[in-house]
Protein backbone atom coordinates (compact mmCIF):
# COMPACT_ATOMS: atom_id res chain seq x y z
CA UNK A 1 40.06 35.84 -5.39
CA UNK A 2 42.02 38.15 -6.72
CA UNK A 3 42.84 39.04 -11.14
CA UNK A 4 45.41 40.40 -12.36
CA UNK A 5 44.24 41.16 -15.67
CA UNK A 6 41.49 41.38 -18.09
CA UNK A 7 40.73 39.34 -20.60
CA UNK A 8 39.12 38.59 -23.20
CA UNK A 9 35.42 36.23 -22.84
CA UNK A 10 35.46 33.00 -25.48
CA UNK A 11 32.22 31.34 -26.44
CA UNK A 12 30.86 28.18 -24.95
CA UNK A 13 31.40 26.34 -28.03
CA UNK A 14 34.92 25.82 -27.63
CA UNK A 15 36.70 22.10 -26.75
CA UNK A 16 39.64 21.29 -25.07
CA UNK A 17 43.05 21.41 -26.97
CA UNK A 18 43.71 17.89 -24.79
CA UNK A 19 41.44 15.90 -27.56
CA UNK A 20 44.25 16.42 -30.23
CA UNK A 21 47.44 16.21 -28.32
CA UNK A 22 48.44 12.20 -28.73
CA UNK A 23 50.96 12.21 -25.58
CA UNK A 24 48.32 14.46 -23.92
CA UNK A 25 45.54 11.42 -24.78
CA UNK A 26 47.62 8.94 -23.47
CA UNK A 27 48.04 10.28 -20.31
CA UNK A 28 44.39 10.76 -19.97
CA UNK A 29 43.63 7.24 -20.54
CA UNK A 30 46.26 6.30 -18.14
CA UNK A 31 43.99 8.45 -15.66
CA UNK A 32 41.01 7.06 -16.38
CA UNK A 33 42.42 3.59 -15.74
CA UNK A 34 43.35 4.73 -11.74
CA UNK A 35 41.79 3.96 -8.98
CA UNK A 36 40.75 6.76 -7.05
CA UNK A 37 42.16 5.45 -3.51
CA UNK A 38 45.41 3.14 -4.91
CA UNK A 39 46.91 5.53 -7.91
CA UNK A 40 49.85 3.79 -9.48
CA UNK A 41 50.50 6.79 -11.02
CA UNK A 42 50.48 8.48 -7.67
CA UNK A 43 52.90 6.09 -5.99
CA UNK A 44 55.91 6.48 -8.37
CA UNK A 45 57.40 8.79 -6.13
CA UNK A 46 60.49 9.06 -4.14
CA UNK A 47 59.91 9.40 0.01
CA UNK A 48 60.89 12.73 0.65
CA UNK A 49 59.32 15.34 3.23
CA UNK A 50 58.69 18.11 0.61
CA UNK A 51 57.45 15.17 -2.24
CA UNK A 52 55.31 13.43 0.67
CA UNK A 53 53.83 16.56 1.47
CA UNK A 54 53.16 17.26 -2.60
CA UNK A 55 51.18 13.95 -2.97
CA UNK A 56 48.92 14.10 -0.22
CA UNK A 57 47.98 17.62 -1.33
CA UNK A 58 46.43 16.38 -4.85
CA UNK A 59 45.41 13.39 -3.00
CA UNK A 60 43.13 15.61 -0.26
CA UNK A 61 42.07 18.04 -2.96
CA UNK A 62 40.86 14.90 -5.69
CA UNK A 63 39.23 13.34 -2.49
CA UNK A 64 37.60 16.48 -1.24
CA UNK A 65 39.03 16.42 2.12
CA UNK A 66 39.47 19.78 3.16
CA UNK A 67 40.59 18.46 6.51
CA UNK A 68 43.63 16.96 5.24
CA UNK A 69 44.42 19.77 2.75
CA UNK A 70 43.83 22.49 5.44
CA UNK A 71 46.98 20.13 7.53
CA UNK A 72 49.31 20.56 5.13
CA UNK A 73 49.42 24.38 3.94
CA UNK A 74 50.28 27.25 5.71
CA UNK A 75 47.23 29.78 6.98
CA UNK A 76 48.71 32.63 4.17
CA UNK A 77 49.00 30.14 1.58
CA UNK A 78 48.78 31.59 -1.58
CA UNK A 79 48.28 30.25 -5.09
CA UNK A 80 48.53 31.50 -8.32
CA UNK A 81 47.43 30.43 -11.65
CA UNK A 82 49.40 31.75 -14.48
CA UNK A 83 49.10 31.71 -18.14
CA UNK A 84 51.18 30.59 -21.25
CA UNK A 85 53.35 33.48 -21.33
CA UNK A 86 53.91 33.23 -17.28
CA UNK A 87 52.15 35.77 -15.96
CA UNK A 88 49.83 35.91 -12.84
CA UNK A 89 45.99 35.58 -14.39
CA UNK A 90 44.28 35.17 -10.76
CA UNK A 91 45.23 34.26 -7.13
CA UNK A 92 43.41 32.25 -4.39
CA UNK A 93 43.99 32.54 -1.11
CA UNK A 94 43.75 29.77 1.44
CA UNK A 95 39.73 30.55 1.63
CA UNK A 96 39.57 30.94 -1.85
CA UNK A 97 40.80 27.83 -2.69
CA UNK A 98 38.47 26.11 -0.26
CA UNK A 99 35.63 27.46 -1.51
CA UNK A 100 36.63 26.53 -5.29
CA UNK A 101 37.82 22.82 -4.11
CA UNK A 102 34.13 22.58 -2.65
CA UNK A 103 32.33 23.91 -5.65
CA UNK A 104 33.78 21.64 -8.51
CA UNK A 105 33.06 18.86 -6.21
CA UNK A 106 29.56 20.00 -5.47
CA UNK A 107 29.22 20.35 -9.13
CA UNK A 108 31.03 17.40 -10.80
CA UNK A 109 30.68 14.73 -8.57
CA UNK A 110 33.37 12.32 -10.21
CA UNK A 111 35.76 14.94 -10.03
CA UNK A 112 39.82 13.79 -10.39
CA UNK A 113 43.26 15.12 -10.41
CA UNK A 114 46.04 13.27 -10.88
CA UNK A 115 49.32 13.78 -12.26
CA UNK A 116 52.13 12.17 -13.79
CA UNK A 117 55.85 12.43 -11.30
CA UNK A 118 56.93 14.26 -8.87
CA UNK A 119 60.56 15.65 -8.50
CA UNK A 120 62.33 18.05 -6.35
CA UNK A 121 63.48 21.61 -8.33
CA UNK A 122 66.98 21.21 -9.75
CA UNK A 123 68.88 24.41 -7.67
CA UNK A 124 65.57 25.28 -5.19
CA UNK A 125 65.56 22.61 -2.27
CA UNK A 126 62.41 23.99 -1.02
CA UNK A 127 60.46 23.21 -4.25
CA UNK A 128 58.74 20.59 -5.60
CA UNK A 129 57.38 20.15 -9.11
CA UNK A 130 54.26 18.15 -10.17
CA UNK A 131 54.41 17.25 -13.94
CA UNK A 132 50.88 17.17 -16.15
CA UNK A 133 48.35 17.73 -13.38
CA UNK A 134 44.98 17.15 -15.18
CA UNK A 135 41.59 17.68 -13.77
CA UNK A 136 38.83 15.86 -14.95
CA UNK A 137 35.20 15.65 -14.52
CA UNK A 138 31.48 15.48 -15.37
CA UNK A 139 28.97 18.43 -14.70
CA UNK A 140 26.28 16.37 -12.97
CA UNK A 141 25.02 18.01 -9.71
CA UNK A 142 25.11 21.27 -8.51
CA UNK A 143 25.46 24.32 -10.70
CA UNK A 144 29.29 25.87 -10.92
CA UNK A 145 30.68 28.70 -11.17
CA UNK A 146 33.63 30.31 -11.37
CA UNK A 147 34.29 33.16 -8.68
CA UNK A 148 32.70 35.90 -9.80
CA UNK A 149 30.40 34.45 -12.70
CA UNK A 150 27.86 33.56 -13.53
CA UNK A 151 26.71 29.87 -12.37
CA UNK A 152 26.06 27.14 -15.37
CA UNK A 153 23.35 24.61 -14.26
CA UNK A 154 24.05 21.22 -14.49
CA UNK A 155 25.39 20.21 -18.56
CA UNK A 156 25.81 16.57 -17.94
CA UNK A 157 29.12 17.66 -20.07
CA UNK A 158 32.48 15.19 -19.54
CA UNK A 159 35.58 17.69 -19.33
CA UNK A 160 39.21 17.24 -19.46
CA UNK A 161 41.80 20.26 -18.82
CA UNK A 162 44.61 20.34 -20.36
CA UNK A 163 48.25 19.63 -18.18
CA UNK A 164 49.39 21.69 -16.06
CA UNK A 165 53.02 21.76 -14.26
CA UNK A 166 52.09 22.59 -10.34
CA UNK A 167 55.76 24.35 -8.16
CA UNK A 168 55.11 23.81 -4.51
CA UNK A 169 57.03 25.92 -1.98
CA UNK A 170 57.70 24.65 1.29
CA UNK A 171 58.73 25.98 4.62
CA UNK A 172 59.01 24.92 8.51
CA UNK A 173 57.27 21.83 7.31
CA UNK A 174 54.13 23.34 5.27
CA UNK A 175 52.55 24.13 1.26
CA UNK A 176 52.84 28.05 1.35
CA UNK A 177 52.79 28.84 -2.12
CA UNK A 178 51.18 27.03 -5.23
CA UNK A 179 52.10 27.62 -8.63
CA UNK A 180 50.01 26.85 -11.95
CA UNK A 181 51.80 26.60 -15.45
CA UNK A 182 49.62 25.92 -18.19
CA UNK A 183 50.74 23.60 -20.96
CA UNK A 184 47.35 24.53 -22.79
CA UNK A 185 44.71 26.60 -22.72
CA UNK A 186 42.36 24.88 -20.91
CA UNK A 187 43.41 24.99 -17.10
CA UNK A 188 42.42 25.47 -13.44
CA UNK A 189 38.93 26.35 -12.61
CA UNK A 190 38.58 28.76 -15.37
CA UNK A 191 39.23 25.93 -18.24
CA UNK A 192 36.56 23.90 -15.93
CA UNK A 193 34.41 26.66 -16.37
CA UNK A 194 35.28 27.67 -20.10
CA UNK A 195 34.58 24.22 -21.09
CA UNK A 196 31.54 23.58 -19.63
CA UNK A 197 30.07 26.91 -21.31
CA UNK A 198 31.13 30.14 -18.92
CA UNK A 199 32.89 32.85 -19.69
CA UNK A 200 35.72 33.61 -17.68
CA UNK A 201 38.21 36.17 -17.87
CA UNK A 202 40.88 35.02 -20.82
């Protein structure tokens, strides 16, 4: 894992900006309403090799199957989590991100992502765009923690990031680069981690 800059720590008191966002709320209920294996929301999409190839990624990561997830991507996959103003906060490689995956689902055991549509970029063929990825889940099991930080035992907190807008680059057929827009604070692993009390870079 790699971060591009340094940032200020936030308290643990702090509470996801999703709780007073109405559309934001909506959403979230719609999520909590979907069945983990049949996902209306998940099956709005058109068939298309690069969308296809979108929805079983956040299918394989909210069912924790690496095996499926390590099918689809490319061995230098790369992603790369950015902030409100666009730039690069941290990076995962394809190791990284297996190792994070396998941590928030050691740690919250009910852990889902799921998103709203999926469309193909407007001028870039080989991009697709998820809208309002949100990850949800509650701290239950195993300590987590956050690459380099320290590990929170188990809160028995419920937490809800706040959307995110995911680009996915494709080429000769696999996911080599992942791309995280905030549309809050709260986001990735590190709003996982914020919100559940850690202190992550900001």
């Amino acid at each position: 894992m790699r971060f591009r800059k340094t940032k200020k720590s936030m308290d643990g008191s702090c509470e996801s900006t999703v709780a007073n966002d109405s559309s934001t709320k909506s959403l979230i209920s719609q999520i909590e309403d979907c069945h983990k294996k049949d996902c209306i929301l998940c099956s709005r999409e058109t068939t298309s090799d690069g969308v296809d190839l979108a929805r079983h990624l956040i299918k394989s990561l909210h069912d924790n199957d690496w095996e499926s997830t390590r099918a689809l991507v490319a061995d230098d996959l790369v992603c790369y989590f950015h902030n409100l103003s666009h730039e690069v906060d941290y990076e995962l490689n394809l190791n990284d991100l297996h190792e994070e995956v396998a941590n928030i689902h050691r740690a919250l055991p009910d852990f889902s992502l799921h998103y709203k549509s999926i469309r193909k970029h407007p001028t870039n063929s080989g991009v697709v765009i998820v809208n309002q990825v949100v990850a949800s889940g509650t701290h239950t099991a195993a300590p987590y923690a956050f690459g380099p930080f320290e590990p929170i035992n188990p809160t028995g907190k419920k937490v809800v990031n706040d959307p995110e807008e995911l680009h996915i680059l494709v080429q000769d057929g696999k996911i080599c680069r992942l791309d995280f827009y905030p549309m809050g604070e709260y986001t990735g692993p590190a709003g996982l981690y914020t919100q559940l009390g850690g202190f992550p870079l900001l």
